[in-house]
Protein backbone atom coordinates (compact mmCIF):
# COMPACT_ATOMS: atom_id res chain seq x y z
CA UNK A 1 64.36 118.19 108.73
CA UNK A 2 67.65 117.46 111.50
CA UNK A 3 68.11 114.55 109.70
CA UNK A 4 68.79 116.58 106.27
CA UNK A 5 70.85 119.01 108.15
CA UNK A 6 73.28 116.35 109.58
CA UNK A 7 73.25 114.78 106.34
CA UNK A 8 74.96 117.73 104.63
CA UNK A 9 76.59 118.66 107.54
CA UNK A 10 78.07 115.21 107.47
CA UNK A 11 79.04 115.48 103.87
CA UNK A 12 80.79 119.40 104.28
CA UNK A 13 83.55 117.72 107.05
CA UNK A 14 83.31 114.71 104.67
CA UNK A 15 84.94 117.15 102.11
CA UNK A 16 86.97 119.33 104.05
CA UNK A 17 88.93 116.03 105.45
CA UNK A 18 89.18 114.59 101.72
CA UNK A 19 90.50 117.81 100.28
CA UNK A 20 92.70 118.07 103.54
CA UNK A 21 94.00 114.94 103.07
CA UNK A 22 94.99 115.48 99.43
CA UNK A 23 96.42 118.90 100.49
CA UNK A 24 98.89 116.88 102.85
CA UNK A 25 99.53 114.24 100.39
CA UNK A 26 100.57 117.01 97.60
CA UNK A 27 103.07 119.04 99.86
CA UNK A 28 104.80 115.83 101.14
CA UNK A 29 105.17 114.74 97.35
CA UNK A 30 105.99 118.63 96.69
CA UNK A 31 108.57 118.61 99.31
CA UNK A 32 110.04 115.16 98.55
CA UNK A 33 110.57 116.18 94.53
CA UNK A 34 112.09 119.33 96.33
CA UNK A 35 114.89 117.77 98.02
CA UNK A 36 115.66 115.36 95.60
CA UNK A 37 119.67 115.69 95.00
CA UNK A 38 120.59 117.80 92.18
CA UNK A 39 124.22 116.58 90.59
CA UNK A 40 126.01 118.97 88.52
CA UNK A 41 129.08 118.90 86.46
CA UNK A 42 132.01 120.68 87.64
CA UNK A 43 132.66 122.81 84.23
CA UNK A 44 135.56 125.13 85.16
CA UNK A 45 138.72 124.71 87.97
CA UNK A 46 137.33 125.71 91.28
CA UNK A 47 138.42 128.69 92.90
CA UNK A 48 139.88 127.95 96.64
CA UNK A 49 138.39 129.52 99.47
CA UNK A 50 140.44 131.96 101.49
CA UNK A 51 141.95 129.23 104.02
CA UNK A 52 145.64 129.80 102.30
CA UNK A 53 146.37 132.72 100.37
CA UNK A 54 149.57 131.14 98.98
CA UNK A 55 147.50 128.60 97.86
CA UNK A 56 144.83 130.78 95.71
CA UNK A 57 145.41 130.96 91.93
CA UNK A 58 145.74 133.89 90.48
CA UNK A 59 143.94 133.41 86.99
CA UNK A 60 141.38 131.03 86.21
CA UNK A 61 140.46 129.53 83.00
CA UNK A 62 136.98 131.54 81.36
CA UNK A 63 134.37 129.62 79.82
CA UNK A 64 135.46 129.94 76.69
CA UNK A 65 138.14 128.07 75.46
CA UNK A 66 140.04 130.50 73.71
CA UNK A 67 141.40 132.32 76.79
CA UNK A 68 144.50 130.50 78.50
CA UNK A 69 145.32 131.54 81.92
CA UNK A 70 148.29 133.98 81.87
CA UNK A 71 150.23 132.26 85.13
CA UNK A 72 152.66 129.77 84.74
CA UNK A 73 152.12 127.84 88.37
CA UNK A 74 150.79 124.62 88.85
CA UNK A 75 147.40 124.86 89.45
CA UNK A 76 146.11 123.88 92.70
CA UNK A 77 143.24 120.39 92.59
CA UNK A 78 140.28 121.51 94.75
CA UNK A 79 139.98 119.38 97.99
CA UNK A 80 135.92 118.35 98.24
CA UNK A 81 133.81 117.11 100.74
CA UNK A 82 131.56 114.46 99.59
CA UNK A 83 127.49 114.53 100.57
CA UNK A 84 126.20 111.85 102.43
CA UNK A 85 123.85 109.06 100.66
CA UNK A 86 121.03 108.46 102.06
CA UNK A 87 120.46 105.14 100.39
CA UNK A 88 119.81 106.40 97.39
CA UNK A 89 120.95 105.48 93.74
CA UNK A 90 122.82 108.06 91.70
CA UNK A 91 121.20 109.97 89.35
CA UNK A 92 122.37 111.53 86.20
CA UNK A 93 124.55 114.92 85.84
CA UNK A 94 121.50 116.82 84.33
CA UNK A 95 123.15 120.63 84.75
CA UNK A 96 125.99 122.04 83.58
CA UNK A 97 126.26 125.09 85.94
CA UNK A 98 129.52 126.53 86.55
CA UNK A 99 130.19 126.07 90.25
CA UNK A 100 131.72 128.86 90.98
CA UNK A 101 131.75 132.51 88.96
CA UNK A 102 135.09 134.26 87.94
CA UNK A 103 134.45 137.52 89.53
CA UNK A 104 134.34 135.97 93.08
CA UNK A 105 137.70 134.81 94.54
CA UNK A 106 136.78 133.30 97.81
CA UNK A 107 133.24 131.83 99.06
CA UNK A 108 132.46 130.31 102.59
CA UNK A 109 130.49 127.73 103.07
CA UNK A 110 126.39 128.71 104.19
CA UNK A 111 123.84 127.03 106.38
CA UNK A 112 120.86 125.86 105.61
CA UNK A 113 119.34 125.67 102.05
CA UNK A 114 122.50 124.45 99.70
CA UNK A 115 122.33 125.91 95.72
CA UNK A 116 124.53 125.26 93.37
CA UNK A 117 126.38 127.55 93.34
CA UNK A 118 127.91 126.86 96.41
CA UNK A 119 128.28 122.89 96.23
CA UNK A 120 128.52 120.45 93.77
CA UNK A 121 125.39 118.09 95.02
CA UNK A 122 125.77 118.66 98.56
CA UNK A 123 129.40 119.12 98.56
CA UNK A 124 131.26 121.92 99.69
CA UNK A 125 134.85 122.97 98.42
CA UNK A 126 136.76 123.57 102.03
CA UNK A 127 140.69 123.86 100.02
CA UNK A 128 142.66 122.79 97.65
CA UNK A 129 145.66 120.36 97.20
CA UNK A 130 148.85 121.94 95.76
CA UNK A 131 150.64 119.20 93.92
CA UNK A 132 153.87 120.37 93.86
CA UNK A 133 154.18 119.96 97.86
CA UNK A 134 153.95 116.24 97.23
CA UNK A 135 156.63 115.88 95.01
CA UNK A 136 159.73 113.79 96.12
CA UNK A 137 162.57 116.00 97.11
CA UNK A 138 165.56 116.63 94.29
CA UNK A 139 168.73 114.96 95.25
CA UNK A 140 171.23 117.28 94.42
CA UNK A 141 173.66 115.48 95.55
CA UNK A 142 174.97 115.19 91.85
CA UNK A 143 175.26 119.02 91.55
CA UNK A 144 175.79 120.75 94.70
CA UNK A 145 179.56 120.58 95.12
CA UNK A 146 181.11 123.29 97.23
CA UNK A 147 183.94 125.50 96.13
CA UNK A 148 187.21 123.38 95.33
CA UNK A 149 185.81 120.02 95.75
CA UNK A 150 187.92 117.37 93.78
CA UNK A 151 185.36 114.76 93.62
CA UNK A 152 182.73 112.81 95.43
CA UNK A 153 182.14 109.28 95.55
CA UNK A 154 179.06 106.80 96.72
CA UNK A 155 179.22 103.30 97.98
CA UNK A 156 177.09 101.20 100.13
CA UNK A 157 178.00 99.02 103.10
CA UNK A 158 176.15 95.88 104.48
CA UNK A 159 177.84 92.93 106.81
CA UNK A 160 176.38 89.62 107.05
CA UNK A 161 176.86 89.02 110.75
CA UNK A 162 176.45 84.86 110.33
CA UNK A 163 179.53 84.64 107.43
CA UNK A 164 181.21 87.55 109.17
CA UNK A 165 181.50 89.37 106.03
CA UNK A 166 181.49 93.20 104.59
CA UNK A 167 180.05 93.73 101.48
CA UNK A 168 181.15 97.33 100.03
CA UNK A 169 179.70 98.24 96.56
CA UNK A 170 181.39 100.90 94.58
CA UNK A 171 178.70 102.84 92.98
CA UNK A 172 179.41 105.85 91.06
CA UNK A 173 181.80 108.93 91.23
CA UNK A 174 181.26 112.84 89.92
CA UNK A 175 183.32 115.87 89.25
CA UNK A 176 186.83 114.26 89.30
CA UNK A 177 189.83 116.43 88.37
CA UNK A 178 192.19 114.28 86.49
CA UNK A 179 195.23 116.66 86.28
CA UNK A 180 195.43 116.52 82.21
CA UNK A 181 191.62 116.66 81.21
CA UNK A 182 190.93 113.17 80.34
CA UNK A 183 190.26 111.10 82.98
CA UNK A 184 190.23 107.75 83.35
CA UNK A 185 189.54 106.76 87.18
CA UNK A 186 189.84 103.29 89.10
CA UNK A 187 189.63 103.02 93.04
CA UNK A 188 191.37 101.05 95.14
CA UNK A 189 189.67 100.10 98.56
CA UNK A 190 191.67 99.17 101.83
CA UNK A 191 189.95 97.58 105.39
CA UNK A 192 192.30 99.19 107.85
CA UNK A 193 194.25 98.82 110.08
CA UNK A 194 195.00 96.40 106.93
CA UNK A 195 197.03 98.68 104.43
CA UNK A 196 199.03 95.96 102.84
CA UNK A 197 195.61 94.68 101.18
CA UNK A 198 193.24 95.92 98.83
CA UNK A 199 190.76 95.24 96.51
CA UNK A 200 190.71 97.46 93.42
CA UNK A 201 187.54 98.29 90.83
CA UNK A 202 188.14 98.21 87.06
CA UNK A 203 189.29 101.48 85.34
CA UNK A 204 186.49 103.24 83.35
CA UNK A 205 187.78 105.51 80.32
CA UNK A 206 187.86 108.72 79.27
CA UNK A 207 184.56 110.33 82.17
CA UNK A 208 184.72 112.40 85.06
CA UNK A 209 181.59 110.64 85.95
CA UNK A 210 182.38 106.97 86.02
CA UNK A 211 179.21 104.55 87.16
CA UNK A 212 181.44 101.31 88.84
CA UNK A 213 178.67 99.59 90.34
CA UNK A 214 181.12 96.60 91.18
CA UNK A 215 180.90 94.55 94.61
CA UNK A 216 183.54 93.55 96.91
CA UNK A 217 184.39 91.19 99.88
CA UNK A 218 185.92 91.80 103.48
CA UNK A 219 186.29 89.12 105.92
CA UNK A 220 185.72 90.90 109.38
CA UNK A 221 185.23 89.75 113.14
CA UNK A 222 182.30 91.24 114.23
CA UNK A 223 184.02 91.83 117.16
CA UNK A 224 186.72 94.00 115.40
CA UNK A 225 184.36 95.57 112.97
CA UNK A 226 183.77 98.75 115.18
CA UNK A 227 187.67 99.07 115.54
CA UNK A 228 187.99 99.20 111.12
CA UNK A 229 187.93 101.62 108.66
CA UNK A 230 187.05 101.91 104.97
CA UNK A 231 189.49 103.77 102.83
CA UNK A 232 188.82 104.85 99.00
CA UNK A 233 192.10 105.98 97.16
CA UNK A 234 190.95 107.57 93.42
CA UNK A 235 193.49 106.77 90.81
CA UNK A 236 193.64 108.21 87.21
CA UNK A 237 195.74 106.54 84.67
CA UNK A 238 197.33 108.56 82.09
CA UNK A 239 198.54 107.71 78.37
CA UNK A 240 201.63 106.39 79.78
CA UNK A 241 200.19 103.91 82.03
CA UNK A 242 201.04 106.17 85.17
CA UNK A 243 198.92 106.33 88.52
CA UNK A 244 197.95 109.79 89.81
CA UNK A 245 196.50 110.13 93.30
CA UNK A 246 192.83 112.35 92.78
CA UNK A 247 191.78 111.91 95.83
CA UNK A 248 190.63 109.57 99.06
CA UNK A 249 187.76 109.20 101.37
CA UNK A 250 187.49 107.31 104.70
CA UNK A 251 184.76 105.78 106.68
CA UNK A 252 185.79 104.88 110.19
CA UNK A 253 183.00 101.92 110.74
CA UNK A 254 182.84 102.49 114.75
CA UNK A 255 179.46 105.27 114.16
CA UNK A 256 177.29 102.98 111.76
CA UNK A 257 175.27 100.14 112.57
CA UNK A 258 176.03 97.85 109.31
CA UNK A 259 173.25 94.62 109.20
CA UNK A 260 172.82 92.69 106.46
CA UNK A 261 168.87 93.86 106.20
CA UNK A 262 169.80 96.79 104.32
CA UNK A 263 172.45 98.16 102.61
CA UNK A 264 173.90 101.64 104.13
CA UNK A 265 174.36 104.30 101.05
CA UNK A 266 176.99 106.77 101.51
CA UNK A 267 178.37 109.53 99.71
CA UNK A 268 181.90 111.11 100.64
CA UNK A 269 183.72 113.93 98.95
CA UNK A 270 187.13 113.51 98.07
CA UNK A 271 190.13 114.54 100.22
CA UNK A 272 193.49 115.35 98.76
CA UNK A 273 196.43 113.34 100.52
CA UNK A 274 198.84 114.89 102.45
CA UNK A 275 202.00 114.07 99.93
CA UNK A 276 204.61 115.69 102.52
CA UNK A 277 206.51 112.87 104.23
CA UNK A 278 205.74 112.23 107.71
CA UNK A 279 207.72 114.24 110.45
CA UNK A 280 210.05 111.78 112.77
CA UNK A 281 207.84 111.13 115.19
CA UNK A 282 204.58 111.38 113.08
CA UNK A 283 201.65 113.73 112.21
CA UNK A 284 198.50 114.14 113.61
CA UNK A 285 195.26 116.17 111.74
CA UNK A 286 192.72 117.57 114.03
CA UNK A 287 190.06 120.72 114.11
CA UNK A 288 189.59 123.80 116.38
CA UNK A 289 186.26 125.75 116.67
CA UNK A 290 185.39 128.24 119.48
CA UNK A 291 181.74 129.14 120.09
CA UNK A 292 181.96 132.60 121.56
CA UNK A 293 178.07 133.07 122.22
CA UNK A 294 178.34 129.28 124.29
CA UNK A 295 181.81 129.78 125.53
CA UNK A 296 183.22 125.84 123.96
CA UNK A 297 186.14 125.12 122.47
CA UNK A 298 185.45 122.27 119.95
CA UNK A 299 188.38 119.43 119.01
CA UNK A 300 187.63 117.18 116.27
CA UNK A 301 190.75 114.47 116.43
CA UNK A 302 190.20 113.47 112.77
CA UNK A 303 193.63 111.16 111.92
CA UNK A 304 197.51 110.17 112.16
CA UNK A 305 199.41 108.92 109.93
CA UNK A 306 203.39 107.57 110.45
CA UNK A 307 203.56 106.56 113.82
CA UNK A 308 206.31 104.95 114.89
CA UNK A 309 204.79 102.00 116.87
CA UNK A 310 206.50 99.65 119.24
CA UNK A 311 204.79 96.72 118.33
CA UNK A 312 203.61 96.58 114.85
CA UNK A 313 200.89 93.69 115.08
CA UNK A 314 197.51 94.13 114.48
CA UNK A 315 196.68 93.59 118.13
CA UNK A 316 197.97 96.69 119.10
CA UNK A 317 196.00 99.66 119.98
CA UNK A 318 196.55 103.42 119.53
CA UNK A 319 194.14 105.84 120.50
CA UNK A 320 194.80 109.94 121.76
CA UNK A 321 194.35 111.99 124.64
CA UNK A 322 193.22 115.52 124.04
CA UNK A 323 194.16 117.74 127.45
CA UNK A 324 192.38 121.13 128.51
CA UNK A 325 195.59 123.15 130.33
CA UNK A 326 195.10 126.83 131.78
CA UNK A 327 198.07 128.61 132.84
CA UNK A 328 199.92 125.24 132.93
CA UNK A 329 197.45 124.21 135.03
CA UNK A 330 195.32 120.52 134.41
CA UNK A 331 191.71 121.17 133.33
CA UNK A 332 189.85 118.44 131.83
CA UNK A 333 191.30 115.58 129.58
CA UNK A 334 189.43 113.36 126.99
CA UNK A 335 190.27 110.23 124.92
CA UNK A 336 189.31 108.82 121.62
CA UNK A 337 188.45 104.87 121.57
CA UNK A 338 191.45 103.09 121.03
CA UNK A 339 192.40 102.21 116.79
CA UNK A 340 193.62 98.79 116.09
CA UNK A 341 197.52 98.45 115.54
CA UNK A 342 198.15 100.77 112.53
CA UNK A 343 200.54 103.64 111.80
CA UNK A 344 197.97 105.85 110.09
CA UNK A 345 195.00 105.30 112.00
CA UNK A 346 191.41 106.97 111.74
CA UNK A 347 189.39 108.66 114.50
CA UNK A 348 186.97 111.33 113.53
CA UNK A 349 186.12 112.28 117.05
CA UNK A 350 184.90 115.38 118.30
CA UNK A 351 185.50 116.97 121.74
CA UNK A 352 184.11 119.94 123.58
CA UNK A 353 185.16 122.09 126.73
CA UNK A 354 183.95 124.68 128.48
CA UNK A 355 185.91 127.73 128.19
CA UNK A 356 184.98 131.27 128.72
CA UNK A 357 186.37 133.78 125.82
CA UNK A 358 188.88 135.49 128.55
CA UNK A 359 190.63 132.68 129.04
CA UNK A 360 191.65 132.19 125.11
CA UNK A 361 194.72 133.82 126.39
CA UNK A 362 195.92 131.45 128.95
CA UNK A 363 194.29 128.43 127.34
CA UNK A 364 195.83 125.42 125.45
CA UNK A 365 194.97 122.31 123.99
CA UNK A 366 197.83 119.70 124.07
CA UNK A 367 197.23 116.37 122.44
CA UNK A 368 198.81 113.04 122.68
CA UNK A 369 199.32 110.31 120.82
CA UNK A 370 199.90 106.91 123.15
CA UNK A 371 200.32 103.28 122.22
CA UNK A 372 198.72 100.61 125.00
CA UNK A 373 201.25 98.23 126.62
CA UNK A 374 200.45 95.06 128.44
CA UNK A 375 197.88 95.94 131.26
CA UNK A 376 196.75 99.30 132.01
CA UNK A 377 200.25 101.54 130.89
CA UNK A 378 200.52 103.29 127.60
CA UNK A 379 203.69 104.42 125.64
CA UNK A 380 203.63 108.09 124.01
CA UNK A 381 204.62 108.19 120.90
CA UNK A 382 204.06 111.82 120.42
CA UNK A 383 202.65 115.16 121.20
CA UNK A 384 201.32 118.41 120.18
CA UNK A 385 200.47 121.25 121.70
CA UNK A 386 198.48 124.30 120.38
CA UNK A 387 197.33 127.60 122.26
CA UNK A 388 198.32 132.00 121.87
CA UNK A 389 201.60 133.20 122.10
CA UNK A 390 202.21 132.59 125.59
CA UNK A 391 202.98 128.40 124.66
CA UNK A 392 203.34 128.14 121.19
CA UNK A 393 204.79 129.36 117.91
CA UNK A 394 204.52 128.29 114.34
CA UNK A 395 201.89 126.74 112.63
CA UNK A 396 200.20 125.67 115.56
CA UNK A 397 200.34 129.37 116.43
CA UNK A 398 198.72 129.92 113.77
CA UNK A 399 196.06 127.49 113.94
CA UNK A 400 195.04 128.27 117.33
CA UNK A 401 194.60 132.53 116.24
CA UNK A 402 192.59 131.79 112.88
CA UNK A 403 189.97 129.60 115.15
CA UNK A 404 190.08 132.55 117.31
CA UNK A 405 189.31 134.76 114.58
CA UNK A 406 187.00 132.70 112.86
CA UNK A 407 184.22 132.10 115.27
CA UNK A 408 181.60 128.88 114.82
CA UNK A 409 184.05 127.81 111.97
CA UNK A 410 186.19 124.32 111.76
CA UNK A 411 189.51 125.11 111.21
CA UNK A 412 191.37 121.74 110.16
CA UNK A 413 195.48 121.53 109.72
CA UNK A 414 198.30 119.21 110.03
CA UNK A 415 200.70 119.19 112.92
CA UNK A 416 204.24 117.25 113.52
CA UNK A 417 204.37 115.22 116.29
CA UNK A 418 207.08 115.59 119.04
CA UNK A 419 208.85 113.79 121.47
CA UNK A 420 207.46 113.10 124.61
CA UNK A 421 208.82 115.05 127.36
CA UNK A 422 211.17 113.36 129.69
């Protein structure tokens, strides 16, 4: 009789373990088909969460295809994380689900169990790219010309430090003003101190907007290179065969580093030439600006132009000394590098000093234009002074009150030269 009783006992945990067993076996194989990655098709543009407002559309495309969106922007690319594969093949898109529904604006990513409707097979939409932040930046260059301008010009610059050469290609120029509508432009191209040589482009007919793209050849010492200056003179020829003057542009070579890696692009708007002749002793162009909130008075020496030097060769050096004076009283001086031997050289230096707005009054600037001897003495060849009332009249009177009354601004002018004091 026990031995009947453990026999069925024996066969009741028998079948509890065997259905147990099966019961395990079922929910790991329920569990696995469970979590098996669902991939679904992205049908419609996905909406952005609320990271960047600016960046959120405002309409979205519907289902059907009959409605357009009504906004005119470019529409923002949603920015995905991808799942991670857990060494597993793809499957195929099986649902076409929209991702996201039109009625809900923003969503946030949730813990735990992912749906569909929140990811796209595990992935969750954090963004979105706007394309038009990626574009390349317009050059306006071509279009943007301020009030009056006569012309601009571009050229690059490259020397080849082993053949001691500067290679200058004439590009392009816009918005020329020939003086009689047609306009048909050439440029000639000087390597100062040099002015008795120059190397000219061919004339291109009847455009505003001539394209050159011609190349020339200086031979230049590297040692003197820093010391020279590019000069552009514009030229329109008329019916007649005549040459008028549009316009010149200047590129003192001391600020650029010039290798023969890559070529230096420039663009320069066009200056109109001073056509009055030069006073006796010369003329010197220079800028004022007073910062009233920082208390500096700004000098930009800028140019000369018919000196009368005492030794004409090329070795010769002129440079100029801008002075601070208060009350006739020495402040502060300053000088530009010194300009190879030429009557109309090129500085473009700028020059600041610290001057409280009271002392405007009793304040000038005097600046001197000197020629280096043999050894350390220098011969003036001329000098301006500009400052109120109280040491000046005429135009450089009037220079020094409209920087004065035009605060932050450069005021650029002219000035005559005179004798040196004895």
């Amino acid at each position: 009789m026990s031995e009947q009783v453990a026999a069925v006992a024996g066969g009741v945990i028998g079948g509890i373990l065997l259905f147990t067993l099966i019961g395990i076996a079922l929910y790991l194989l329920w569990k696995k088909l469970c979590f098996l990655p669902s991939y679904e098709e992205l049908a419609n543009p996905v909406t952005p969460p609320c990271l960047e407002p600016s960046l959120q559309e405002q309409n979205f495309t519907q289902s059907s295809p009959a409605i357009q969106p009504k906004s005119t922007r470019t529409r923002s690319v949603p920015f995905i994380i991808p799942p991670k594969i857990h060494a597993r093949d793809w499957i195929n898109l099986i649902n076409e689900e929209p991702i996201q529904e039109d009625n809900e604006l923003c969503m946030t990513p949730q813990s735990g169990s992912r749906s569909s409707f929140h990811s796209l097979a595990g992935a969750y939409v954090i963004g979105s790219i706007n394309p038009e932040l990626y574009k390349d930046p317009e050059d306006n260059s071509e279009t943007n010309f301020p009030e009056g301008n006569i012309g601009r010009l571009w050229f690059s610059v490259e020397y080849e430090q082993e053949t001691e050469r500067l290679l200058v290609s004439l590009i392009k120029a816009r918005n020329l003003q020939a003086p009689a509508g047609s306009c048909s432009p050439f440029v000639k191209i000087y390597l100062l101190p040099d002015e008795r040589r120059f190397l000219q482009s061919k004339t291109k007919r009847k455009t505003p907007n001539p394209h050159f793209d011609e190349n020339f050849v200086f031979q230049a010492s590297s040692k003197t290179l820093h010391q020279r200056t590019l000069k552009f003179l514009v030229f329109h020829t008329d019916k007649q065969k005549r040459h008028h003057l549009l316009g010149q542009a200047i590129l003192p070579l001391k600020n650029e580093t010039l290798t023969s890696d890559s070529k230096l692009v420039i663009w320069r708007d066009l200056e109109a030439e001073n056509l009055e002749p030069p006073s006796e002793y010369g003329d010197i162009q220079f800028s004022l600006s007073y910062n009233d909130y920082l208390g500096r008075l700004t000098v930009v020496v800028l140019r000369a132009r018919g000196l009368k030097l005492q030794d004409e060769s090329l070795t010769t050096s002129v440079y100029v000394k801008v002075s601070l004076m208060n009350h006739n009283k020495f402040i502060k001086c300053k000088k530009t590098a010194a300009v190879l031997g030429s009557p109309n050289p090129v500085y473009n230096e700028s020059f600041s000093f610290k001057t409280d707005q009271k002392e405007l009054d009793t304040a000038s600037l005097s600046l001197s234009v000197l020629q280096k001897a043999e050894g350390d003495k220098s011969h003036q060849l001329g000098r301006v002074v500009v400052g109120p009332y109280m040491y000046t009249r005429g135009r450089e009177l009037e220079h020094w009150n409209e920087m004065t009354s035009k605060p932050k601004e450069l005021v650029k002018r002219w000035h005559a030269l005179a004798a040196a004091p004895n």
